[in-house]
Each structure stands twice: as structure tokens, then as C-alpha cells.
C-alpha atoms as a PDB file:
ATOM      1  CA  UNK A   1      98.235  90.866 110.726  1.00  0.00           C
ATOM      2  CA  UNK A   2      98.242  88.504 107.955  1.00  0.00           C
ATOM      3  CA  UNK A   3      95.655  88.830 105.510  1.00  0.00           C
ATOM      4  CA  UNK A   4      94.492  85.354 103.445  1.00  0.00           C
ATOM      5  CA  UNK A   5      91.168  86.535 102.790  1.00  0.00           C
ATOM      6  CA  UNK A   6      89.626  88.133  99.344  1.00  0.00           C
ATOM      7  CA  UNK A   7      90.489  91.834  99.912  1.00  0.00           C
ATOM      8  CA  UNK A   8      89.478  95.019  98.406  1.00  0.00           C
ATOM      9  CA  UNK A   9      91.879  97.803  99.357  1.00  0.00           C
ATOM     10  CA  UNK A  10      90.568 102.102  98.874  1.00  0.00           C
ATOM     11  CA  UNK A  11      92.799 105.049  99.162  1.00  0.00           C
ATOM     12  CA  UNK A  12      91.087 108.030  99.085  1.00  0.00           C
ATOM     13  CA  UNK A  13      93.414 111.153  98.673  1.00  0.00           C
ATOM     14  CA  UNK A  14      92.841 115.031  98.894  1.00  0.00           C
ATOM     15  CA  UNK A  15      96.359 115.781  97.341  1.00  0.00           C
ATOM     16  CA  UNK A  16      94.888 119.468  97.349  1.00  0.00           C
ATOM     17  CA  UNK A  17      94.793 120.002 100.955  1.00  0.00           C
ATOM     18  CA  UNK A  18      96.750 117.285 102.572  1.00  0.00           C
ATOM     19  CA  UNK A  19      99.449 116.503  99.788  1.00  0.00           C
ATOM     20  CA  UNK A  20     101.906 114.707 102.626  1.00  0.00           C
ATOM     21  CA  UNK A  21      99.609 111.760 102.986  1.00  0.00           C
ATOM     22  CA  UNK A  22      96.365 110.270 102.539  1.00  0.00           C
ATOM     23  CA  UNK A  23      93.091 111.122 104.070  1.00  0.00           C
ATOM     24  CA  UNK A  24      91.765 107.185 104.587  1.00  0.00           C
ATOM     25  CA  UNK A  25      92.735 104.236 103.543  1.00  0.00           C
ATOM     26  CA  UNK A  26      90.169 101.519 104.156  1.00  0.00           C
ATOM     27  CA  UNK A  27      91.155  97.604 104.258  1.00  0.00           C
ATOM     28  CA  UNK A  28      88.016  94.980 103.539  1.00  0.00           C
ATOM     29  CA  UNK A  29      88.443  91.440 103.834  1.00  0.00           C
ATOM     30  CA  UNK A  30      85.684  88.933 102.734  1.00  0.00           C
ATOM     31  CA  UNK A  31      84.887  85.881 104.437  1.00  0.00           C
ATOM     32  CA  UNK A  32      84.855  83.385 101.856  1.00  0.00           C
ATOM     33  CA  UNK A  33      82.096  81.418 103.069  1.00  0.00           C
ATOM     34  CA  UNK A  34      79.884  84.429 103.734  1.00  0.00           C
ATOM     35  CA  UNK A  35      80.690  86.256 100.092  1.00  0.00           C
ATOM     36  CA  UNK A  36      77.769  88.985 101.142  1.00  0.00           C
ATOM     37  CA  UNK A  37      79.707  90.683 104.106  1.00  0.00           C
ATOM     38  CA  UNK A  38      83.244  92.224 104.512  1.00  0.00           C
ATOM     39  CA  UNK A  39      85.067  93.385 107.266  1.00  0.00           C
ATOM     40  CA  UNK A  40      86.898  96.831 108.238  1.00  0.00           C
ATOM     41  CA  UNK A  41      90.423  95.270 109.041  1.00  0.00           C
ATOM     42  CA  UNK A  42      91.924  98.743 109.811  1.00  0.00           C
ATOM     43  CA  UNK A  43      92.199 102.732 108.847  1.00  0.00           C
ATOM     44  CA  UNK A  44      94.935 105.087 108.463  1.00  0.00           C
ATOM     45  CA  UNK A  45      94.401 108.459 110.243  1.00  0.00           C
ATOM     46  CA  UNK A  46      92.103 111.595 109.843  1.00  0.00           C
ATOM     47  CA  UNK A  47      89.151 109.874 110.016  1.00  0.00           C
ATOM     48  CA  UNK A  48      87.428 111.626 112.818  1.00  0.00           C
ATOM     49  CA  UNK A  49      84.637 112.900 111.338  1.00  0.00           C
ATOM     50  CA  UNK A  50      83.682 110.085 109.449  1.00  0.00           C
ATOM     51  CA  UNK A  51      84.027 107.966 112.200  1.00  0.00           C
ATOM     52  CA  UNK A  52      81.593 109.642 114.073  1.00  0.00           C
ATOM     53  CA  UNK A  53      78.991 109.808 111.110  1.00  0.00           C
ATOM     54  CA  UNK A  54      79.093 105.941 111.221  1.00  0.00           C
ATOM     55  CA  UNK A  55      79.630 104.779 114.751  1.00  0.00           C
ATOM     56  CA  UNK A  56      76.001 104.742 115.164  1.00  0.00           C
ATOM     57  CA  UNK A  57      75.644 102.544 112.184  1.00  0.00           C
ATOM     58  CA  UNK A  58      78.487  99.788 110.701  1.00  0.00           C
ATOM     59  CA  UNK A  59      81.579 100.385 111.768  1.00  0.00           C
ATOM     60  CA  UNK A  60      83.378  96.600 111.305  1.00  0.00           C
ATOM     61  CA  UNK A  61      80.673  94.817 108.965  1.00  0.00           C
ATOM     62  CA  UNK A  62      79.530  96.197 105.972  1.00  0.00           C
ATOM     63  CA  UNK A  63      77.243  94.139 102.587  1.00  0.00           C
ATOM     64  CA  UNK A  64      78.920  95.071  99.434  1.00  0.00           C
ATOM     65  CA  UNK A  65      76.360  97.892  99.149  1.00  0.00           C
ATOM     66  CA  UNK A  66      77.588  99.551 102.214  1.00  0.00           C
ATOM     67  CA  UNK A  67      80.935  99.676 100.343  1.00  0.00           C
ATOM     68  CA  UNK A  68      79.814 102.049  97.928  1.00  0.00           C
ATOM     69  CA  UNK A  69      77.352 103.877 100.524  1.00  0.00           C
ATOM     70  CA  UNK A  70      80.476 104.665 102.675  1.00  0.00           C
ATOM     71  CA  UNK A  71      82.113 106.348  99.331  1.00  0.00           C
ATOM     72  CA  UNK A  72      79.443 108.084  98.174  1.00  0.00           C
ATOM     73  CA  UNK A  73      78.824 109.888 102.140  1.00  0.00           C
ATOM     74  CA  UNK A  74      82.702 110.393 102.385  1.00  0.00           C
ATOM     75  CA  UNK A  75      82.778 112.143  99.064  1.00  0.00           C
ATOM     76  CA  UNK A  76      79.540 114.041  99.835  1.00  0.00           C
ATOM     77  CA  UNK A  77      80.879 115.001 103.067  1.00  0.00           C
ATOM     78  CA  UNK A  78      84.218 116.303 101.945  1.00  0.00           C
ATOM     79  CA  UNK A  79      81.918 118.302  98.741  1.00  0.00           C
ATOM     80  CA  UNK A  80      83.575 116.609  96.218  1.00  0.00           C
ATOM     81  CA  UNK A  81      81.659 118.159  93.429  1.00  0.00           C
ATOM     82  CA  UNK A  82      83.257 115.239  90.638  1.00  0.00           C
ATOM     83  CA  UNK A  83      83.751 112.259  92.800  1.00  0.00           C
ATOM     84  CA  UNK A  84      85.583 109.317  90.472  1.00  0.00           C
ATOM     85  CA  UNK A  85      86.243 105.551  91.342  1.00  0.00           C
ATOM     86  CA  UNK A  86      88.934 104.042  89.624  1.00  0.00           C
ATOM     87  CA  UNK A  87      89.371 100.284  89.754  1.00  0.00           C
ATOM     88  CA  UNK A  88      92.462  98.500  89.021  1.00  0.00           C
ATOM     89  CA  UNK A  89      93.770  94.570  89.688  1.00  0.00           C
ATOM     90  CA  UNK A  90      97.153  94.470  90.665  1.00  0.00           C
ATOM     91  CA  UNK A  91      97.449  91.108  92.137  1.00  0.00           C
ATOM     92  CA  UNK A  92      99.886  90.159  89.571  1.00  0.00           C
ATOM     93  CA  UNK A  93     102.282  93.043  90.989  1.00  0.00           C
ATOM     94  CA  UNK A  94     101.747  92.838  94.673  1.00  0.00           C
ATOM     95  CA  UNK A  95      99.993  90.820  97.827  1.00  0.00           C
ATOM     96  CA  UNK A  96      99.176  92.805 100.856  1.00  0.00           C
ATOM     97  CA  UNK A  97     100.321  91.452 104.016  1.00  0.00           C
ATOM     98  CA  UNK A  98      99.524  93.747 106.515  1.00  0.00           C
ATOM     99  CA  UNK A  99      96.854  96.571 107.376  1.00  0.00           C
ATOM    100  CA  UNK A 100      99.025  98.828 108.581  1.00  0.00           C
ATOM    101  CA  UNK A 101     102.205  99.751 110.953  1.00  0.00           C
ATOM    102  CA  UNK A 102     102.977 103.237 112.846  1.00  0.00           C
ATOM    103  CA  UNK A 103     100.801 104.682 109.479  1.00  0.00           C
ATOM    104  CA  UNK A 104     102.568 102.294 106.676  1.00  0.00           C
ATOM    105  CA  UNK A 105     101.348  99.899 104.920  1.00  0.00           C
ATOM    106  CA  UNK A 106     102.863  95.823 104.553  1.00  0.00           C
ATOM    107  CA  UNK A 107     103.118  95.676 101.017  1.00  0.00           C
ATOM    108  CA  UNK A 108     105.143  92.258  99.212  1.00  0.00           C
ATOM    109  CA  UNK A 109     106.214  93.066  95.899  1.00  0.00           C
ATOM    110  CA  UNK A 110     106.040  89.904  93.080  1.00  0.00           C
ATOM    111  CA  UNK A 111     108.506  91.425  91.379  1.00  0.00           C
ATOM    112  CA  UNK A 112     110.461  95.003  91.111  1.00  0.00           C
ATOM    113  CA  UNK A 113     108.421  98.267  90.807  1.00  0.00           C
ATOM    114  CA  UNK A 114     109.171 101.932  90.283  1.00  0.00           C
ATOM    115  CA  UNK A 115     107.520 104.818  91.999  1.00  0.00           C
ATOM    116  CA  UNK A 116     106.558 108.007  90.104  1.00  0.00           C
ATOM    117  CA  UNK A 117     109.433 109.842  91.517  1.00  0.00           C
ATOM    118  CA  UNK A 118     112.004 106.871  89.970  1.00  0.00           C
ATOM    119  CA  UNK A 119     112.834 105.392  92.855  1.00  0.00           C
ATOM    120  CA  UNK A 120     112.850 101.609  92.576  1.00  0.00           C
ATOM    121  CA  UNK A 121     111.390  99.486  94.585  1.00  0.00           C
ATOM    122  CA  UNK A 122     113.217  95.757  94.393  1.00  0.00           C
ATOM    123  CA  UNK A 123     111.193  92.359  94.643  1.00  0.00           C
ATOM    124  CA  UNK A 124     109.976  91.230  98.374  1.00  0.00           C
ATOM    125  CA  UNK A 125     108.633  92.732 101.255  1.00  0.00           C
ATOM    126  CA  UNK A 126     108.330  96.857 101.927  1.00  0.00           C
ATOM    127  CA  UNK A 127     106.592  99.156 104.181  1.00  0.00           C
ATOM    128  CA  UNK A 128     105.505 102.306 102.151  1.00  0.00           C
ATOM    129  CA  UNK A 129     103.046 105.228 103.342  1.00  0.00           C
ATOM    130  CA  UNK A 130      99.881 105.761 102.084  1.00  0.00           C
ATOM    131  CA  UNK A 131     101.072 107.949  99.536  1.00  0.00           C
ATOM    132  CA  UNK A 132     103.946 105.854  98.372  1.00  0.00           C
ATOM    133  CA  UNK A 133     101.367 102.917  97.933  1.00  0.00           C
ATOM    134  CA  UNK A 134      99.107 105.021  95.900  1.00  0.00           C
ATOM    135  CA  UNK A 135     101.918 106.410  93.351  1.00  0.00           C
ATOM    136  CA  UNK A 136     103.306 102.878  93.272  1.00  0.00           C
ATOM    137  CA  UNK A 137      99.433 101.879  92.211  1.00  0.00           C
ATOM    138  CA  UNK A 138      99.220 104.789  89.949  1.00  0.00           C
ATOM    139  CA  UNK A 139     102.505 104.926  87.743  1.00  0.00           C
ATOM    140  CA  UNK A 140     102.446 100.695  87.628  1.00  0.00           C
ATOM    141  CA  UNK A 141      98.831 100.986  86.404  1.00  0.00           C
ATOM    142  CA  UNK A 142      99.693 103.882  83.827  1.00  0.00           C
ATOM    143  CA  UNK A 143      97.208 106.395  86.047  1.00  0.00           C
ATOM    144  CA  UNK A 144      99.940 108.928  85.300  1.00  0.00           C
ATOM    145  CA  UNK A 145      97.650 111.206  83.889  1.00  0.00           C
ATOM    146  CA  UNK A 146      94.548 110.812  86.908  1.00  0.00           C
ATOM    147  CA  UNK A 147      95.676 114.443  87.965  1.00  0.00           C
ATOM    148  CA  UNK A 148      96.085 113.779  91.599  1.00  0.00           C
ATOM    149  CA  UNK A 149      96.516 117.401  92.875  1.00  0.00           C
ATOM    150  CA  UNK A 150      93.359 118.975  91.049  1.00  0.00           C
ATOM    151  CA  UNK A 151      90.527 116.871  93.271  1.00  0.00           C
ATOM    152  CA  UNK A 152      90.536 114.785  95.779  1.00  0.00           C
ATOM    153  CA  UNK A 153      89.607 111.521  94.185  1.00  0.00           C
ATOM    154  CA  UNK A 154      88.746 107.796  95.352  1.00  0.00           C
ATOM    155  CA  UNK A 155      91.242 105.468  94.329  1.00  0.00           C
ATOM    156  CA  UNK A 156      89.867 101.408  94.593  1.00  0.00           C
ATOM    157  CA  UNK A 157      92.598  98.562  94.099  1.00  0.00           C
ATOM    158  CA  UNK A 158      91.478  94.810  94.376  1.00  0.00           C
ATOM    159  CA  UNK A 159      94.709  93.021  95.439  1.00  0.00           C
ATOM    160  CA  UNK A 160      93.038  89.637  94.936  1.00  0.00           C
ATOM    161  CA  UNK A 161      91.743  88.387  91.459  1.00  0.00           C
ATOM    162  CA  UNK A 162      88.924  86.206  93.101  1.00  0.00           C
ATOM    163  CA  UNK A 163      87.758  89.382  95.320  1.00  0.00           C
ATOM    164  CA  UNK A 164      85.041  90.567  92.429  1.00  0.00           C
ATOM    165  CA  UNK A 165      84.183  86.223  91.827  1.00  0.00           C
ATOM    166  CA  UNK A 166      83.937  85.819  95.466  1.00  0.00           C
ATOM    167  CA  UNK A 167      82.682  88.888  97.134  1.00  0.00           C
ATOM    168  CA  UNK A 168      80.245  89.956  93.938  1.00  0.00           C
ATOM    169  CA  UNK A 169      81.618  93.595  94.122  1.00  0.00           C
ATOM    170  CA  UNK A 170      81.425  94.095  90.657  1.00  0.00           C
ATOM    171  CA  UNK A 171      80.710  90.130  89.523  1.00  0.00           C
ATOM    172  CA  UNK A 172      82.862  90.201  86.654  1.00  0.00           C
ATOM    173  CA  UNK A 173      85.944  87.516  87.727  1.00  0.00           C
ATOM    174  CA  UNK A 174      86.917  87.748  83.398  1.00  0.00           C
ATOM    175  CA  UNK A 175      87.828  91.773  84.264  1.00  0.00           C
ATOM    176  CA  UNK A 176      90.473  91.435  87.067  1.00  0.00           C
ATOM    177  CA  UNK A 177      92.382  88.910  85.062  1.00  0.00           C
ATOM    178  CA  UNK A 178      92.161  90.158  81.881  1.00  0.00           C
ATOM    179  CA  UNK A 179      96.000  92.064  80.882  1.00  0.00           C
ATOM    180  CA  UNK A 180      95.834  95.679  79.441  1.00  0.00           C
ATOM    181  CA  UNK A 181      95.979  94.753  75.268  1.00  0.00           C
ATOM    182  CA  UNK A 182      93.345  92.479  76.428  1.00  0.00           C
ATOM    183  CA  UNK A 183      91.458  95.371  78.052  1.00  0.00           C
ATOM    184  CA  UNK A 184      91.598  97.010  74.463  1.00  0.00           C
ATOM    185  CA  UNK A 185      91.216  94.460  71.832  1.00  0.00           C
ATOM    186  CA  UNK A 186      88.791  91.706  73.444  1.00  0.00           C
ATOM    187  CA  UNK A 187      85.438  92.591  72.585  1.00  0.00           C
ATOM    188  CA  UNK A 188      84.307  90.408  75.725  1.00  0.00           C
ATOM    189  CA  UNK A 189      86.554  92.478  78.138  1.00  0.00           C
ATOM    190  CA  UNK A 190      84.940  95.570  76.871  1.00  0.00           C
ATOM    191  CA  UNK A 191      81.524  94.196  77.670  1.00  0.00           C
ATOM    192  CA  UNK A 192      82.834  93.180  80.581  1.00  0.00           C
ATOM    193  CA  UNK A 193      84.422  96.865  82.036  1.00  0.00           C
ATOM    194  CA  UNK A 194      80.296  98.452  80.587  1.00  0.00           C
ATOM    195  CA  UNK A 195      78.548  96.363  82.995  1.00  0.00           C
ATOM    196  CA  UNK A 196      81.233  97.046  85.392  1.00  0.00           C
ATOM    197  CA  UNK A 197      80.919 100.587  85.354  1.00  0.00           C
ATOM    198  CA  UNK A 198      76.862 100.094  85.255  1.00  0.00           C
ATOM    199  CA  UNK A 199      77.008  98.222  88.320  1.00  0.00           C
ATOM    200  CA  UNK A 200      79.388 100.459  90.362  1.00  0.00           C
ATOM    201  CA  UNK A 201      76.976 103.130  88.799  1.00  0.00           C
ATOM    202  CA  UNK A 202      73.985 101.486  89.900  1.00  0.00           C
ATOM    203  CA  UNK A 203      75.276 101.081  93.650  1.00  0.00           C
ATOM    204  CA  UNK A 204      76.190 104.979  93.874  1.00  0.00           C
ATOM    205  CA  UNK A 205      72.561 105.810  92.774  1.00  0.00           C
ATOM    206  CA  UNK A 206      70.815 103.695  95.122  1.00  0.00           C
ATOM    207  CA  UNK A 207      72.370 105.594  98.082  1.00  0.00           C
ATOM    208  CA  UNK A 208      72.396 108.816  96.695  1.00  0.00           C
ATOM    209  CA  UNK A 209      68.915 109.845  98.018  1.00  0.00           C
ATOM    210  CA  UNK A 210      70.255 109.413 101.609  1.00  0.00           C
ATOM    211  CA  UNK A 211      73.907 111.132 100.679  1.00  0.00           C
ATOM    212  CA  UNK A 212      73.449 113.425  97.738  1.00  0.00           C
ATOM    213  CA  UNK A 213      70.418 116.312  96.862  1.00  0.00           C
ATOM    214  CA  UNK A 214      67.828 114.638  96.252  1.00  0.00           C
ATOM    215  CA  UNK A 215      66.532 115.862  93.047  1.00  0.00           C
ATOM    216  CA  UNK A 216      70.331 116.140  91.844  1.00  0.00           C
ATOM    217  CA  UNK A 217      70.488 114.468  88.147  1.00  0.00           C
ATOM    218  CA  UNK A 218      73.726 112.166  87.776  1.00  0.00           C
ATOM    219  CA  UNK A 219      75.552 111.280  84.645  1.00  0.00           C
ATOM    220  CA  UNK A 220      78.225 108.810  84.190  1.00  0.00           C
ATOM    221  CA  UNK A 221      81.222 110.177  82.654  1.00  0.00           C
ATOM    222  CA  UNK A 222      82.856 107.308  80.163  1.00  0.00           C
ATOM    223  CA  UNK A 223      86.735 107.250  80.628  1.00  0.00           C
ATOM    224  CA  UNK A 224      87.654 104.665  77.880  1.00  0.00           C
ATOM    225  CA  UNK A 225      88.917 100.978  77.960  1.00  0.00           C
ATOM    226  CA  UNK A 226      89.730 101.090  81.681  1.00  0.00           C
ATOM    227  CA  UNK A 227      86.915 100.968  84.901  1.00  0.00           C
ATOM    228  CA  UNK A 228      87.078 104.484  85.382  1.00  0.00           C
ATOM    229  CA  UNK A 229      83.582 106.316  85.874  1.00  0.00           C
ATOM    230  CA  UNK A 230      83.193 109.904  86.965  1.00  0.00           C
ATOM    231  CA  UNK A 231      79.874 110.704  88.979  1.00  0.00           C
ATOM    232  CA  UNK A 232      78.678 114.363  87.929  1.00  0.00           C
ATOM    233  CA  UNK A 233      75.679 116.709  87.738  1.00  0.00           C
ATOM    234  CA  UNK A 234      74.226 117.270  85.003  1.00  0.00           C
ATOM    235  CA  UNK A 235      74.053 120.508  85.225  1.00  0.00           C
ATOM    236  CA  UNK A 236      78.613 120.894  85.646  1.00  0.00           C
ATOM    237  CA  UNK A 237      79.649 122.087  82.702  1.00  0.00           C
ATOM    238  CA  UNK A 238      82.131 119.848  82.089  1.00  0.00           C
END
């Protein structure tokens, strides 16, 4: 299935307890014209569970703040005491051209890429599993040290620069196109990634009364100059 729409692709691994694959990966396409909605293209396996939390509610339409709703329940429901979100643009490495096939993902490379094991990967088209496709992500977005095998952990690409413009995920269109020394030196970008962070924030706390305690106390956990955000009690001692 071809995909032309604005996209926002999540892995979400448990390399703990199910290091041979992922547990989900979830595929949303926006409508362009309708910016406020985005469909479930498709989902890898071992979703059972999850599945049948939703099917009463949205299974193939969800608002942007359903996106982050379906997170936080799938991290509450798997206990994920430190649940983290990274967000990373990597349009300028790869376009994805297909949900899925027999459990792999379509996956057209701009230009040649290596995997964290060293294999290379040349320019063009590939099928990789869900794991390949999330060390590709990982070692090309120097995530080598997001420790993969000590939590299971949410991992949230955008494979379209326009997704955040046109879909209002995050709003910020200047932070998907900015490059990494830009990340670190523009005082802009840095603004940018804070209210990035406070608005992924702010969508996890308005649906943590239905998913989480509810007199739990949240902080947000600053990584540095990228969009990464950890979601913890207050009371971890961490």
C-alpha cells in the first residue's frame, strides 16, 4: 500500500521479554485536508490485548490526542514504571512505502545506511523487520546509548517533515527540519524542542486520570538537546 499522506510511524519494543521482534508497531496517516484526524493504516503482531481494550472505542480513527492516549494505556497496561517517548525526523534518510508485508516493513532508503550490527544497508528499496527498522532508526539517529534491553520503551519516528505542520502533533514544523548542530547551537531550535516536550507532556497528563493512579504525581525527566522526555513518579528514586 502506498503511503502519500503525512505519517507518523511508533515502534514500541519490550527488548526485555520479546528481544526477537517488536511488540507493536503502529502506522498513522493524516488526511491533509482534515489535519485533526489520523488513521490506523496497519499493526504488526501481539497486539491482542490491546486490541481488545480498544475495539469498543477507536480502532481506525483517532484526534491527535488519542495518539498519545493510546501510549499512555499501552504503557500503563504493560506496567511500564518509566515510560519514555523519543521523537526523531528522519525524512531526510528514508520514505516509507508500505505498512507492512508477512511482518516487514517497506522501507526506501535516500541514501546508504548502516545497522547497529554493521551491516550496510545500500540506497533504494528494503524490507526489514520491526527490529531491523528500529536499530536502523536508532544507530542513524545516534540513540546508541537509549539502552534498549533495560525497559521496554516507546520509540516515535515522523517520516514526513510536514507531519508536525500539518497534523499539529507537536506544532513545531522549525523542529523536524532543523539538522543536529542546529539542534545544539540555535537558540530558536532549543525553544523549539521545550515546548515540544511541554506539549507531548501536556497530552500524557490529560489522559492520565483515565490510564494512570489517579493521585500519582508526574515529573518530566529533561534528556538534553534532543525531544526525549521520560514520564516518572515522583516518588522513583531515580
Amino acid at each position: 500500500m502506498a503511503i502519500n499522506k503525512q505519517a507518523c510511524l511508533i515502534l514500541i519494543t519490550d527488548q526485555e521479554h520479546n528481544p526477537q521482534h517488536l511488540n507493536s508497531l503502529f502506522y498513522f496517516t493524516w488526511d491533509t485536508k482534515k489535519s485533526d484526524t489520523a488513521e490506523l493504516v496497519a499493526f504488526l503482531p501481539n497486539l491482542e490485548p490491546l486490541e481488545a481494550a480498544f475495539q469498543k472505542e477507536l480502532l481506525t480513527s483517532y484526534s491527535k490526542e488519542h495518539i498519545g492516549a493510546f501510549l499512555a494505556a499501552f504503557t500503563q497496561f504493560y506496567h511500564v514504571p518509566t515510560p519514555e517517548y523519543v521523537i526523531a525526523d528522519l525524512s531526510y534518510l528514508a520514505t516509507l512505502t508500505a505498512t507492512h508485508l508477512n511482518n516487514q516493513v517497506r522501507i526506501t532508503l535516500k541514501k546508504p545506511a548502516l545497522l547497529t550490527n554493521g551491516t550496510e544497508l545500500a540506497k533504494g528499496p528494503h524490507q526489514l523487520s520491526g527490529t531491523d527498522l528500529v536499530e536502523l532508526f536508532r544507530y542513524n539517529h545516534q540513540l546508541a546509548d537509549y539502552d534498549c534491553c533495560q525497559r521496554q520503551q516507546a520509540l516515535i519516528f515522523t517520516l514526513a517533515k510536514d507531519v508536525i505542520k500539518k497534523a499539529g502533533i507537536l506544532g513545531l514544523p522549525k523542529l523536524m527540519t532543523a539538522t543536529k548542530s542546529e539542534i545544539i547551537t540555535s537558540t530558536s531550535i532549543k525553544t523549539g524542542i521545550s515546548l515540544a516536550k511541554s506539549y507531548l507532556l501536556k497530552q500524557i497528563k490529560q489522559t492520565k486520570t483515565k490510564v494512570f493512579p489517579k493521585k500519582a504525581d508526574y515529573q518530566l525527566i529533561d534528556h538534553g538537546p534532543t525531544v526525549r522526555l521520560t514520564l516518572v513518579k515522583k516518588t522513583d528514586n531515580l
